[in-house]
Protein backbone atom coordinates (compact mmCIF):
# COMPACT_ATOMS: atom_id res chain seq x y z
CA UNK A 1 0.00 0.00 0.00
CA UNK A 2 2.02 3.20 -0.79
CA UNK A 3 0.99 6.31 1.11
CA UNK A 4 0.36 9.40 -0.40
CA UNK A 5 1.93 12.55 0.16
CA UNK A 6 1.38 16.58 -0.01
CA UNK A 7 2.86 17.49 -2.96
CA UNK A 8 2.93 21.25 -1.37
CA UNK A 9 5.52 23.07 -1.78
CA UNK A 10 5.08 25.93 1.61
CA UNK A 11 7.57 25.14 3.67
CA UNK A 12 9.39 22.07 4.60
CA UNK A 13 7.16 19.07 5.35
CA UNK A 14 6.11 17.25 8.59
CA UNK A 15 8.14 13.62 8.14
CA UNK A 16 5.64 10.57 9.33
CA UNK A 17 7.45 7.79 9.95
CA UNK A 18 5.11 4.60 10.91
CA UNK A 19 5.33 0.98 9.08
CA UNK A 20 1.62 0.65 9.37
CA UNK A 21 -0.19 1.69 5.87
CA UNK A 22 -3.45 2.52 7.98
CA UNK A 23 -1.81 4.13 10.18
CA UNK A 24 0.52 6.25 8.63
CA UNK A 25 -2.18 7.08 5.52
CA UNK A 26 -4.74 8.80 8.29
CA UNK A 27 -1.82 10.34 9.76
CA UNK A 28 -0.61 11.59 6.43
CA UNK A 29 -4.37 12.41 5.46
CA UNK A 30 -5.35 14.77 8.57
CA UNK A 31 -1.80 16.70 8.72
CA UNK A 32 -2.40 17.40 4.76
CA UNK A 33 -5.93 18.62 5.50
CA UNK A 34 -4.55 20.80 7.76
CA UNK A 35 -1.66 22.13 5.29
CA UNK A 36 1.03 20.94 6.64
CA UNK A 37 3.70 19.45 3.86
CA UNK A 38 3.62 16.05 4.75
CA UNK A 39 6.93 13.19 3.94
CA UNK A 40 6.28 9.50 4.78
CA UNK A 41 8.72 7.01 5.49
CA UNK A 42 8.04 3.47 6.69
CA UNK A 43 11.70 1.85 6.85
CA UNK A 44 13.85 2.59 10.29
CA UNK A 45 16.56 2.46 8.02
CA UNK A 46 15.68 5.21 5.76
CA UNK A 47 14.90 7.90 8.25
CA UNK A 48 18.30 9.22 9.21
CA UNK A 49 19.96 9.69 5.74
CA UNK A 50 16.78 11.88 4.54
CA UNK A 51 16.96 13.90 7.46
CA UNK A 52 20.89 14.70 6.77
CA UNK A 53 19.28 15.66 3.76
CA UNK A 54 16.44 17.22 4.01
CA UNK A 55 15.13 20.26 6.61
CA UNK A 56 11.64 19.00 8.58
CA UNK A 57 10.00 20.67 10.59
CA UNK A 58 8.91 18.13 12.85
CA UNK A 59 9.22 14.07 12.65
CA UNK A 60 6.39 12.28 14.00
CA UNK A 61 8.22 8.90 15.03
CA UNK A 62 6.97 5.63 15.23
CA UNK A 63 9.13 3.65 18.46
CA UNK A 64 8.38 0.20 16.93
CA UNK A 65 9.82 0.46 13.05
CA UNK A 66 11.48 -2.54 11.00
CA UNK A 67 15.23 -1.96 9.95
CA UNK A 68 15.72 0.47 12.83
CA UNK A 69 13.78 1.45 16.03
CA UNK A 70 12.63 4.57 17.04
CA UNK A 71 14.68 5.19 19.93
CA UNK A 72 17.90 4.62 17.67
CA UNK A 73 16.94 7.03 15.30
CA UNK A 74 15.91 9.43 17.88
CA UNK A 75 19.19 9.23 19.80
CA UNK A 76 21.26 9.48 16.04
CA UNK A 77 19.13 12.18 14.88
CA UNK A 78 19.70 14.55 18.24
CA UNK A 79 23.58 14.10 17.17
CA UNK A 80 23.06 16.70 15.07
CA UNK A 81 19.39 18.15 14.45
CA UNK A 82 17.12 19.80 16.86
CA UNK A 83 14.10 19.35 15.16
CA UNK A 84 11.18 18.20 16.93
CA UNK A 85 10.34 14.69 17.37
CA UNK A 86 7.11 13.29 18.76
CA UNK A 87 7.58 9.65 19.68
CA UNK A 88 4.31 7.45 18.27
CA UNK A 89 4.30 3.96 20.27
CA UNK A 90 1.66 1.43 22.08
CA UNK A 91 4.01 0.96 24.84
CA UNK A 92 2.40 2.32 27.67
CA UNK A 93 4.99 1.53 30.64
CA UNK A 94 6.19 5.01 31.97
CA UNK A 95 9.84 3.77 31.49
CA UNK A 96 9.69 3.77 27.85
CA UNK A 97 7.95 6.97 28.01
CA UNK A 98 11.14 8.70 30.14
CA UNK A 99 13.43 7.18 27.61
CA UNK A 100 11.87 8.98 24.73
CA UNK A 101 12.11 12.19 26.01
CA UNK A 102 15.95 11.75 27.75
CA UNK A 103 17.12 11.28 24.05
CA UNK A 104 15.68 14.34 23.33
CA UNK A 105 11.98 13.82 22.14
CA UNK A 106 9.90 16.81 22.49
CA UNK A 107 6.59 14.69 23.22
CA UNK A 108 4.89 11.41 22.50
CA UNK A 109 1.37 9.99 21.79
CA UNK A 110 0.60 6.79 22.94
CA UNK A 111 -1.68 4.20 20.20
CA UNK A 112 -4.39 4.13 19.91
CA UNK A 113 -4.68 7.80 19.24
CA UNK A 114 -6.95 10.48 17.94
CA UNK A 115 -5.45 11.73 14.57
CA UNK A 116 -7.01 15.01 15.63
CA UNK A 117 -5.12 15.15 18.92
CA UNK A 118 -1.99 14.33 16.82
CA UNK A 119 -2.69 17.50 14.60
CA UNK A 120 -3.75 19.73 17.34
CA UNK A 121 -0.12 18.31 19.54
CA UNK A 122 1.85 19.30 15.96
CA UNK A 123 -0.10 22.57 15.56
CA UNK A 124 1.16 23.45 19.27
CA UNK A 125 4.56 22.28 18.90
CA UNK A 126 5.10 24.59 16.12
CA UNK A 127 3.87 27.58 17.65
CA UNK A 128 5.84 26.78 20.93
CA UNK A 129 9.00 26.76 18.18
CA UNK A 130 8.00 29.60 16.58
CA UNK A 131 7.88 32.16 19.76
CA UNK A 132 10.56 30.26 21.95
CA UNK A 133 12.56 32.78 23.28
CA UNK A 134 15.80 31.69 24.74
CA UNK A 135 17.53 34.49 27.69
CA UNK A 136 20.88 35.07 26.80
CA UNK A 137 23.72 35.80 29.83
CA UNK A 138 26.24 34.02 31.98
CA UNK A 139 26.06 33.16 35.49
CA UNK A 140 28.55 30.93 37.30
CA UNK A 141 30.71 30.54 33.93
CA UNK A 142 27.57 29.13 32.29
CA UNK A 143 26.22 30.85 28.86
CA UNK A 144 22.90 30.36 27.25
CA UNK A 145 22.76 32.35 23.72
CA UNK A 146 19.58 32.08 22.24
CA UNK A 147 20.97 33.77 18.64
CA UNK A 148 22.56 29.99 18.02
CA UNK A 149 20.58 27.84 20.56
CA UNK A 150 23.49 26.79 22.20
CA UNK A 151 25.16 26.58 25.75
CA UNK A 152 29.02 26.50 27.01
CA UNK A 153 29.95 26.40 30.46
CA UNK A 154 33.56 27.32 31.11
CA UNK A 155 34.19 27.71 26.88
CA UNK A 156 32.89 23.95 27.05
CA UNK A 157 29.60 23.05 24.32
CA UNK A 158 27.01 21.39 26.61
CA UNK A 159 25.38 18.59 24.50
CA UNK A 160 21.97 19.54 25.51
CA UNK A 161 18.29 18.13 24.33
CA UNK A 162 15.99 21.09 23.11
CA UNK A 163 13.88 20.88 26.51
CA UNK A 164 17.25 20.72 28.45
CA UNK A 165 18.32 23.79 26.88
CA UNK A 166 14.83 25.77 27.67
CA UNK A 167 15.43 24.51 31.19
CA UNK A 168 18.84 26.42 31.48
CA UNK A 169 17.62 29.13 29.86
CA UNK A 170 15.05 29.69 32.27
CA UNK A 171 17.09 29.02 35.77
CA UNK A 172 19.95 31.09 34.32
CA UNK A 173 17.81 34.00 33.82
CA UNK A 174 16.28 33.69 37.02
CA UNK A 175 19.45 32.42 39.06
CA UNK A 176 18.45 31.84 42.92
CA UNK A 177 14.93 31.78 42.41
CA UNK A 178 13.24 28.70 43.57
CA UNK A 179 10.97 27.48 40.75
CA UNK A 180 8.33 24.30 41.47
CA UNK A 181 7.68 21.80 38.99
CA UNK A 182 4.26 22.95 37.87
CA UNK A 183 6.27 26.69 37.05
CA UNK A 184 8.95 25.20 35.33
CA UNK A 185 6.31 22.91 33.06
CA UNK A 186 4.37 26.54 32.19
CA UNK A 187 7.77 28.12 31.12
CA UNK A 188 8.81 25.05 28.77
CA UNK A 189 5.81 23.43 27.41
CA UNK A 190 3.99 26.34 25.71
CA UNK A 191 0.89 24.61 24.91
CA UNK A 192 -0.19 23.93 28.69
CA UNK A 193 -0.09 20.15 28.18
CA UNK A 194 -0.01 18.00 31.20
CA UNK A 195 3.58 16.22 32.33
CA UNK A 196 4.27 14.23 35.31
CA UNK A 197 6.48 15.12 37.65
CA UNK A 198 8.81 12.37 37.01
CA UNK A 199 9.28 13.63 33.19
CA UNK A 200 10.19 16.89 34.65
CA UNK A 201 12.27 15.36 37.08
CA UNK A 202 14.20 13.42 34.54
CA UNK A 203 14.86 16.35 32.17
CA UNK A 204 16.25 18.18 35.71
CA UNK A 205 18.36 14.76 36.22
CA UNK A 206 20.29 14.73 32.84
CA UNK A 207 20.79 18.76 33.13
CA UNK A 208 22.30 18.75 36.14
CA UNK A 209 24.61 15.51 34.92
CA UNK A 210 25.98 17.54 32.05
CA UNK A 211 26.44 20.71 33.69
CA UNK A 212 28.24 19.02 36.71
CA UNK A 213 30.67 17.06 33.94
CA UNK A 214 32.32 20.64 33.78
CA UNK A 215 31.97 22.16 37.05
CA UNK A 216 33.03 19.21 39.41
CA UNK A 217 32.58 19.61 42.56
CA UNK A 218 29.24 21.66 42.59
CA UNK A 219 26.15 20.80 42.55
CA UNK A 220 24.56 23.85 40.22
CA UNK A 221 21.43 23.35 39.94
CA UNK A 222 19.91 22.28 43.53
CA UNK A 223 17.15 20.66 44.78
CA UNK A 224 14.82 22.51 46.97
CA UNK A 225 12.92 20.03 48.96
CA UNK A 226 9.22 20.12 48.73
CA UNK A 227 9.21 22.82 46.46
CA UNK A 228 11.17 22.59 43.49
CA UNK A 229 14.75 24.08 41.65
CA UNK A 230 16.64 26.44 41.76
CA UNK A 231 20.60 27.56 39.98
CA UNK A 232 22.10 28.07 42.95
């Protein structure tokens, strides 16, 4: 069954990449009716190379995918893109949900879905990318610019996920302020979704693991018990 494609030509396209036919055609059908360019790949295999190649704007990613899963090619594709990637699975334990977004997924939809609730996650996503503003300064030898979406600490890259990055840029704009979970969720996640606390807790986790890799010793970012986090 091949799937069909928008032939449009505003903008770069949405990449859909699910071996189902069924699934990936209503997918592919819904983000087209709602004018989005839309690329569909089915092979694991496949997905990296076109992305070297090509400029989406946002890579809806099956986790289950012959050739290659969808963790691999999430973890190969962060090596060098920050696009956003919503992870697509019917796994449903929480762990497999945490390991999507530590390699630097933006979101995921568990199956079965609503293809509606896929478009109106994409539509958000994409405003949320669109008026990100990342602070810019330097606190404690850390630097956030948001001209290149990048941060150094001590003249040292950080190799940080996209919602990483927003994280620093919010604590190093507000250094010593003690921000809860909830606050740091409405700062990062635009489109008011719901996240646990865990997820939030996880993105704090790997932050504070990369930052420390340069300042040993200190503990940067701190945890304020019962409350929430704060760069110290």
């Amino acid at each position: 069954m091949t799937v069909p494609v928008s032939t449009a030509s505003n903008g770069s396209p949405v990449l859909v990449v699910e071996d189902e036919p069924k699934i990936a055609k209503l997918l592919v059908d819904y983000l087209i009716q709602a004018s989005y360019p839309t690329h569909h790949i089915g092979n694991g295999e496949e997905v990296v190379p076109w992305v070297r190649n090509h400029d989406p704007r946002l890579i809806l990613l099956d986790v289950m995918l012959p050739g290659m899963d969808g963790m691999s090619i999430c973890r190969e594709i962060r090596g060098f893109s920050d696009v956003p990637i919503v992870m697509v699975t019917a796994r449903v334990e929480e762990i497999d949900r945490l390991l999507g977004l530590e390699l630097g997924a933006d979101d995921y939809i568990c199956k079965p879905f609503s293809p509606r609730e896929v478009v109106a996650r994409v539509h958000a996503i994409m405003r949320r990318v669109a008026s990100q503003k990342l602070p810019h300064g330097e606190y404690l030898g850390i630097v956030v610019d948001q001209q290149t979406h990048r941060a150094h600490v001590n003249g040292h890259a950080l190799d940080l996920t996209p919602m990483e990055l927003r994280l620093l840029g919010v604590l190093l704009q507000n250094p010593g302020r003690v921000f809860s979970r909830n606050q740091l969720m409405d700062r990062v996640y635009k489109d008011s979704r719901t996240v646990s606390d865990r997820t939030m807790d996880s993105h704090i986790k790997n932050l504070r693991r990369k930052v420390r890799e340069f300042i040993p010793g200190e503990e940067v970012i701190r945890t304020v018990y019962g409350v929430g986090y704060k760069l110290e």
